[in-house]
Protein backbone atom coordinates (compact mmCIF):
# COMPACT_ATOMS: atom_id res chain seq x y z
CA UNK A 1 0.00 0.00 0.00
CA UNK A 2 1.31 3.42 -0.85
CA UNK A 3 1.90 6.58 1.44
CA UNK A 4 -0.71 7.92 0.47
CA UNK A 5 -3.79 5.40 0.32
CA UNK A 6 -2.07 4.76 3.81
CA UNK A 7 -2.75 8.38 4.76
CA UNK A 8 -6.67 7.90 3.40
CA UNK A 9 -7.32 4.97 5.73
CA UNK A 10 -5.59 5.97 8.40
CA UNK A 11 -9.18 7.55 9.81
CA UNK A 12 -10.76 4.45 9.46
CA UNK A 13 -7.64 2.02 10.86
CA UNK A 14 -7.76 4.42 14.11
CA UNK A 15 -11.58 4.80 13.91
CA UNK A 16 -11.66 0.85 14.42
CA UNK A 17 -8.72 0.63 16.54
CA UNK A 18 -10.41 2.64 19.03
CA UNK A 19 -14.28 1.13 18.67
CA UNK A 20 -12.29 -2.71 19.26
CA UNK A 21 -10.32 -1.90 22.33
CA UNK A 22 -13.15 0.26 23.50
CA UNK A 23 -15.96 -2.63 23.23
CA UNK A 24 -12.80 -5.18 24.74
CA UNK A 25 -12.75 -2.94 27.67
CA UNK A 26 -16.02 -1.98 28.29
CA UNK A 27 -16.86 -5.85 28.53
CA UNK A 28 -13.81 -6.48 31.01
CA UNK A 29 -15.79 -3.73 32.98
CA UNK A 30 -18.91 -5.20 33.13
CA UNK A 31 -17.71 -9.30 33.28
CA UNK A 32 -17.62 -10.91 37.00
CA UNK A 33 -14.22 -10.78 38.73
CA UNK A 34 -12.53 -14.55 39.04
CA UNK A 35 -9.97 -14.52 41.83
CA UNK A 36 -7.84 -17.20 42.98
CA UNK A 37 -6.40 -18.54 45.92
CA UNK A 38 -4.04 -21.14 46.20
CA UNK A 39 -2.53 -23.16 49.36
CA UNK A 40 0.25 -25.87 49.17
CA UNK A 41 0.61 -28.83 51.56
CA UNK A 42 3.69 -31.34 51.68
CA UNK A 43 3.75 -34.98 51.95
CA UNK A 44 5.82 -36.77 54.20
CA UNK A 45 7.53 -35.78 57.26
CA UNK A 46 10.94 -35.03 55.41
CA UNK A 47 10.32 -31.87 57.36
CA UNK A 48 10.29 -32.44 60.57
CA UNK A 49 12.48 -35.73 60.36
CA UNK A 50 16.33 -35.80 61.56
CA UNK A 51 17.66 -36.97 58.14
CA UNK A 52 15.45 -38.21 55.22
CA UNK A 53 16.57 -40.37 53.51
CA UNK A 54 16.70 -40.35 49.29
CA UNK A 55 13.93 -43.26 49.42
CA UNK A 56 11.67 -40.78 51.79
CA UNK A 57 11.89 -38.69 49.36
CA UNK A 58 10.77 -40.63 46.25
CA UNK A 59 8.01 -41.88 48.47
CA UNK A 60 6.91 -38.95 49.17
CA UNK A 61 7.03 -37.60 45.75
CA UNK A 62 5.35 -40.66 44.28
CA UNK A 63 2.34 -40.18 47.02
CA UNK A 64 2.08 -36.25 46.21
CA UNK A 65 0.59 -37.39 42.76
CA UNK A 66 -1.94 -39.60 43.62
CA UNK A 67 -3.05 -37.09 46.41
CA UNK A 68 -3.23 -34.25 43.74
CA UNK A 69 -5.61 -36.64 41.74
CA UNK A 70 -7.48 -37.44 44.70
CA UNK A 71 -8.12 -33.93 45.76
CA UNK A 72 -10.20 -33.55 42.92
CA UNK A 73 -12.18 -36.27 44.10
CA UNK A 74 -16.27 -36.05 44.48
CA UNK A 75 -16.06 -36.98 48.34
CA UNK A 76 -13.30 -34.15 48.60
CA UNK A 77 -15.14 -31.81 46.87
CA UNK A 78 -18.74 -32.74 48.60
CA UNK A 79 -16.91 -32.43 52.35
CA UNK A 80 -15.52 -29.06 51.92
CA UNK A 81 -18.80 -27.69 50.61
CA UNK A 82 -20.49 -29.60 53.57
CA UNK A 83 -18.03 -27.96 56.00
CA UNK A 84 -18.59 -24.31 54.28
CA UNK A 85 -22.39 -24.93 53.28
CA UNK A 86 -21.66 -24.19 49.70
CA UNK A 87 -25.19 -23.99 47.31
CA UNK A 88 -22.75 -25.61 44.62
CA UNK A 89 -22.44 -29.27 43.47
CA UNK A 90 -19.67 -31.49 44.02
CA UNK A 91 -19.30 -30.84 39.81
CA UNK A 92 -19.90 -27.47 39.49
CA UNK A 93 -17.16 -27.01 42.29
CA UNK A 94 -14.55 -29.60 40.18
CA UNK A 95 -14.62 -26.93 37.53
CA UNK A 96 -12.93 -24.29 39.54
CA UNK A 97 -10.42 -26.64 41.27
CA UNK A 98 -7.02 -27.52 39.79
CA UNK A 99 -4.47 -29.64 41.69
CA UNK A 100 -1.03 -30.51 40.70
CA UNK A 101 2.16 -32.51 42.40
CA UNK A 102 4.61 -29.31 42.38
CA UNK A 103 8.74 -29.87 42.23
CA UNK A 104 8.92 -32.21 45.47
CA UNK A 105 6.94 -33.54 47.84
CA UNK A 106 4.17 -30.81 47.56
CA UNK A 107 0.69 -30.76 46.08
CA UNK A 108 -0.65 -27.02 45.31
CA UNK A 109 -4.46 -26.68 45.56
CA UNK A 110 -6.10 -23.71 43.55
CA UNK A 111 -9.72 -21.99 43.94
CA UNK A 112 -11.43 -19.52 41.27
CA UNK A 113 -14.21 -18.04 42.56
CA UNK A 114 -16.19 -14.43 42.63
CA UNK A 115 -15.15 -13.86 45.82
CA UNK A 116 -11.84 -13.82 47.50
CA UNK A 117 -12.62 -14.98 50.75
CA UNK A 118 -14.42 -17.87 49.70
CA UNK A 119 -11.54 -18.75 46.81
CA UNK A 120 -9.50 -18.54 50.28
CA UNK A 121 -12.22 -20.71 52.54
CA UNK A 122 -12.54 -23.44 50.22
CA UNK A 123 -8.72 -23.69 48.85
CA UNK A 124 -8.02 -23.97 52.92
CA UNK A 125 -11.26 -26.32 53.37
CA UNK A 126 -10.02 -28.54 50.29
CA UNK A 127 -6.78 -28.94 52.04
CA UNK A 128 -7.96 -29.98 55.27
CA UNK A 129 -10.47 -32.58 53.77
CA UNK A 130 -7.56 -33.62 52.43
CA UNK A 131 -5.52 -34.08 55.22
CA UNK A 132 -8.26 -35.95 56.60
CA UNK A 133 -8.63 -38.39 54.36
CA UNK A 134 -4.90 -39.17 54.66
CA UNK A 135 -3.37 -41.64 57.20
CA UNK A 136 -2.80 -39.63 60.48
CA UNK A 137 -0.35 -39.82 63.73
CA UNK A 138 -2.23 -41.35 66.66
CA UNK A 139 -1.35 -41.33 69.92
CA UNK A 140 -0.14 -44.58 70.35
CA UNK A 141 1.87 -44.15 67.08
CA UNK A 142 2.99 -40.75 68.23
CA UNK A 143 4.54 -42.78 71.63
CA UNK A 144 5.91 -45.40 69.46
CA UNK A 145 8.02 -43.03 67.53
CA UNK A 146 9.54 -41.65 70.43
CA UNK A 147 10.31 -45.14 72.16
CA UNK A 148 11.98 -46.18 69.35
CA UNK A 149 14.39 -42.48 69.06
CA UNK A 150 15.00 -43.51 72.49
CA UNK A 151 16.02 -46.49 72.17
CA UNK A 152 18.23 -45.84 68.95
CA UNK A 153 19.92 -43.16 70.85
CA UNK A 154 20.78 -45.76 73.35
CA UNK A 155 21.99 -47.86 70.83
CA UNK A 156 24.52 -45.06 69.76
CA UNK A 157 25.60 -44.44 72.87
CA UNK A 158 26.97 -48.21 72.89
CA UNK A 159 28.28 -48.04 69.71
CA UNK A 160 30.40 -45.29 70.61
CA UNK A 161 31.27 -46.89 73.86
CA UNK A 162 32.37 -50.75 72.62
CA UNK A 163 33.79 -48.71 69.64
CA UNK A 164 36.53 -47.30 72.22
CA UNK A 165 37.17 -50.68 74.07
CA UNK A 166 38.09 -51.99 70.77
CA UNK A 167 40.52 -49.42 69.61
CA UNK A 168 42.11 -49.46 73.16
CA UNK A 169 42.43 -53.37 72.87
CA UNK A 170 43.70 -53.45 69.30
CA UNK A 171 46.02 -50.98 70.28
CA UNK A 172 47.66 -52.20 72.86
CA UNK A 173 51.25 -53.65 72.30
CA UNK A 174 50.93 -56.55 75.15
CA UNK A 175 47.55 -58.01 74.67
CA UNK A 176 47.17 -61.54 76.05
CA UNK A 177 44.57 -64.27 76.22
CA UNK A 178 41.84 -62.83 78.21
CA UNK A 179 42.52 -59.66 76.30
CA UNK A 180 42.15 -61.15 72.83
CA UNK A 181 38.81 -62.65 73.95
CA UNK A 182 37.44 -59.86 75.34
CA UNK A 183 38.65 -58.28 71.75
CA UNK A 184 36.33 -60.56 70.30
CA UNK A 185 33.36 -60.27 72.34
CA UNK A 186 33.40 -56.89 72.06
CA UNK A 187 33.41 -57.37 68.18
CA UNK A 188 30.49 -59.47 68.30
CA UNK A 189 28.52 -56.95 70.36
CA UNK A 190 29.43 -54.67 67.84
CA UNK A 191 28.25 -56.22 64.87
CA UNK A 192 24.88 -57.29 67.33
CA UNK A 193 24.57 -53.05 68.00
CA UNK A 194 25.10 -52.14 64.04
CA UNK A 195 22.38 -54.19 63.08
CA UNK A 196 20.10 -53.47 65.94
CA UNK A 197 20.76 -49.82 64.84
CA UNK A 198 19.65 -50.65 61.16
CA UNK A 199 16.22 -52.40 62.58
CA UNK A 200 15.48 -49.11 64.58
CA UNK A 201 16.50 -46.77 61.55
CA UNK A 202 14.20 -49.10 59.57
CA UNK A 203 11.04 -48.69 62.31
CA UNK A 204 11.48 -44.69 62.24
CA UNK A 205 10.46 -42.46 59.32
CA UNK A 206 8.63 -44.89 57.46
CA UNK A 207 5.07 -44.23 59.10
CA UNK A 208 5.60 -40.31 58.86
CA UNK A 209 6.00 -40.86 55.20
CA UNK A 210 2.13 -40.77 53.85
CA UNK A 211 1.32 -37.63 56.19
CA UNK A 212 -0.12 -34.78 54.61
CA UNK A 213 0.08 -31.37 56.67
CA UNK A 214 -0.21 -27.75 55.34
CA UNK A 215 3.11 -25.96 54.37
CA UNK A 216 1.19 -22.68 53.05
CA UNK A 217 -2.57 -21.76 53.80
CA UNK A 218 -4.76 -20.15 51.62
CA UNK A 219 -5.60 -16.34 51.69
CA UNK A 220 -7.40 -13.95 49.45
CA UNK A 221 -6.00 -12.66 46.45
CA UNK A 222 -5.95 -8.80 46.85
CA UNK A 223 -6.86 -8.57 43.22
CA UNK A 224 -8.42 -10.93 40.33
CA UNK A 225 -6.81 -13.21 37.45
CA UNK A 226 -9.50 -12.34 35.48
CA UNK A 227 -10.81 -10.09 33.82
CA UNK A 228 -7.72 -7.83 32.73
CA UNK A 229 -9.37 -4.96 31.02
CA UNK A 230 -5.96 -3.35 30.03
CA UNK A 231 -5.27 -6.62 28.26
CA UNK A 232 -8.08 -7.73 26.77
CA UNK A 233 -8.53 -3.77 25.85
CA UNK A 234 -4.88 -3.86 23.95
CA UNK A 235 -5.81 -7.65 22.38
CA UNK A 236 -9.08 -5.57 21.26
CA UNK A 237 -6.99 -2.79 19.83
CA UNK A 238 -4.53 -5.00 17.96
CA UNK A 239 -7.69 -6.95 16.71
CA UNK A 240 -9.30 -3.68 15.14
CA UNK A 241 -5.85 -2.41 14.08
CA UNK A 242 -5.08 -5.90 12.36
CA UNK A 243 -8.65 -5.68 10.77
CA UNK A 244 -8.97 -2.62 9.41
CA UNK A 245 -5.50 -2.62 7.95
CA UNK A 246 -6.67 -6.06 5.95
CA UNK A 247 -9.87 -4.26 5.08
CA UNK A 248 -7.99 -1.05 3.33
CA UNK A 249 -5.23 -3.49 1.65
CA UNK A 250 -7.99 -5.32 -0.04
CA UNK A 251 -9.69 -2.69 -0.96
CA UNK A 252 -6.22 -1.04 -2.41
CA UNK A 253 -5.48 -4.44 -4.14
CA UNK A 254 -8.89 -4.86 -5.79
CA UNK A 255 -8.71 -2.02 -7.49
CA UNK A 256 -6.41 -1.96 -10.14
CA UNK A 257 -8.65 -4.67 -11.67
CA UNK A 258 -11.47 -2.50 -11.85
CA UNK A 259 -9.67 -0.02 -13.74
CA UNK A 260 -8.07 -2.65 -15.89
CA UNK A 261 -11.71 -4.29 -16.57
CA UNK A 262 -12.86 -0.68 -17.16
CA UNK A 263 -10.54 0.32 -20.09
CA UNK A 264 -10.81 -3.35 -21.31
CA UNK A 265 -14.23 -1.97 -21.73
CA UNK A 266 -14.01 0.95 -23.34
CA UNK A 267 -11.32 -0.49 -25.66
């Protein structure tokens, strides 16, 4: 297109320009706000353990994807709007959930709704059905744990101790008969203590491994995801800019051919 056809549609390229990204915004104005909310909960006790170990941790990454699928779950869904006293369906409320296993042991719940507080309330009420559905501490379990740290510190404590006999003994320069058995007891109880120590290690950890607890709670979104009237109103813009200019550089193209047909005529 020349200069100066340019220069005769430019009123109508900026005339539509404007009318697009002016309807684009004034229907961002006038659409209901969406905000979300989002809260993240880890698997596992990797946490709050001493020293996971690499298998805790593919555990607990393994179980953070099948509780992101079952967070989206009908009895998930119907509990938290039972514990909030939602008017929505377990369905309807699906639609505005997404869960996902993050990098790790973490699954991240997220909530559109109309309202922030109640993208917050349900995100936080989602989590906490989901918690419950998971395997939990009990008491008993709880007292179990610490019996058996106890009784692996103990264990340590021995190791270190028949550790030092048996450097003393193999060090020593005049060791005789009733020191080379006592060498060899103490070798025995050694081995006895290591694997005693492996049997605890084995016992602890293991049961923390399917908890779920929250590592971030939901809260409300200070402002919405959606609409976004400056971009939809630029997206409108570019539309009507995009549109008009293919409008004037057909009409440029088409007519030559008229005034080739014309002469054609004439001739």
């Amino acid at each position: 297109m020349s200069g100066r056809a340019m220069w005769r549609w430019l009123p109508v390229v900026t005339l539509m320009t404007a009318i697009s990204g002016g309807v684009a915004f004034g229907v961002s104005t006038v659409l209901p706000k969406t905000y979300r909310s989002e809260t993240l909960l880890i698997v596992g006790g990797l946490l709050s353990g001493p020293g996971p170990s690499y298998n805790d941790l593919l555990t607990s990454q393994s179980l953070s994807t099948l509780y992101a699928q079952l967070a989206t779950t009908r009895p998930i869904m119907q509990g938290a709007i039972d514990r909030l006293d939602l008017d929505v369906t377990a369905l309807e409320l699906t639609s505005r959930v997404s869960a996902e296993a993050t990098q790790g042991p973490f699954v991240g719940l997220a909530v559109e709704d109309e309202s922030a507080e109640r993208a917050a309330a349900i995100a936080n009420s989602l989590a906490q059905e989901l918690i419950a559905a998971s395997p939990t501490l009990t008491a008993r379990q709880e007292g179990a744990e610490d019996l058996i740290a106890s009784d692996l510190q103990a264990t340590e404590d021995q190791i270190a101790f028949v550790d030092g006999e048996i450097d003393a003994l193999t060090a020593s320069s005049d060791r005789d008969a009733a020191d080379q058995a006592r060498l060899e007891r103490m070798q025995d109880r050694l081995a006895s203590l290591l694997a005693g120590r492996a049997t605890l290690l084995s016992l602890s950890g293991p049961s923390t491994a399917n908890i779920l607890t929250v590592a971030e709670e939901a809260v409300p979104a200070p402002s919405p995801v959606a609409p976004r009237p400056l971009l939809n109103t630029a997206a409108g813009a570019a539309a009507g800019f995009a549109m008009s200019t293919g409008i004037a550089y057909l009409f440029r193209e088409r007519r030559p051919d008229q005034s080739l047909r014309s002469e054609s005529a004439i001739g």
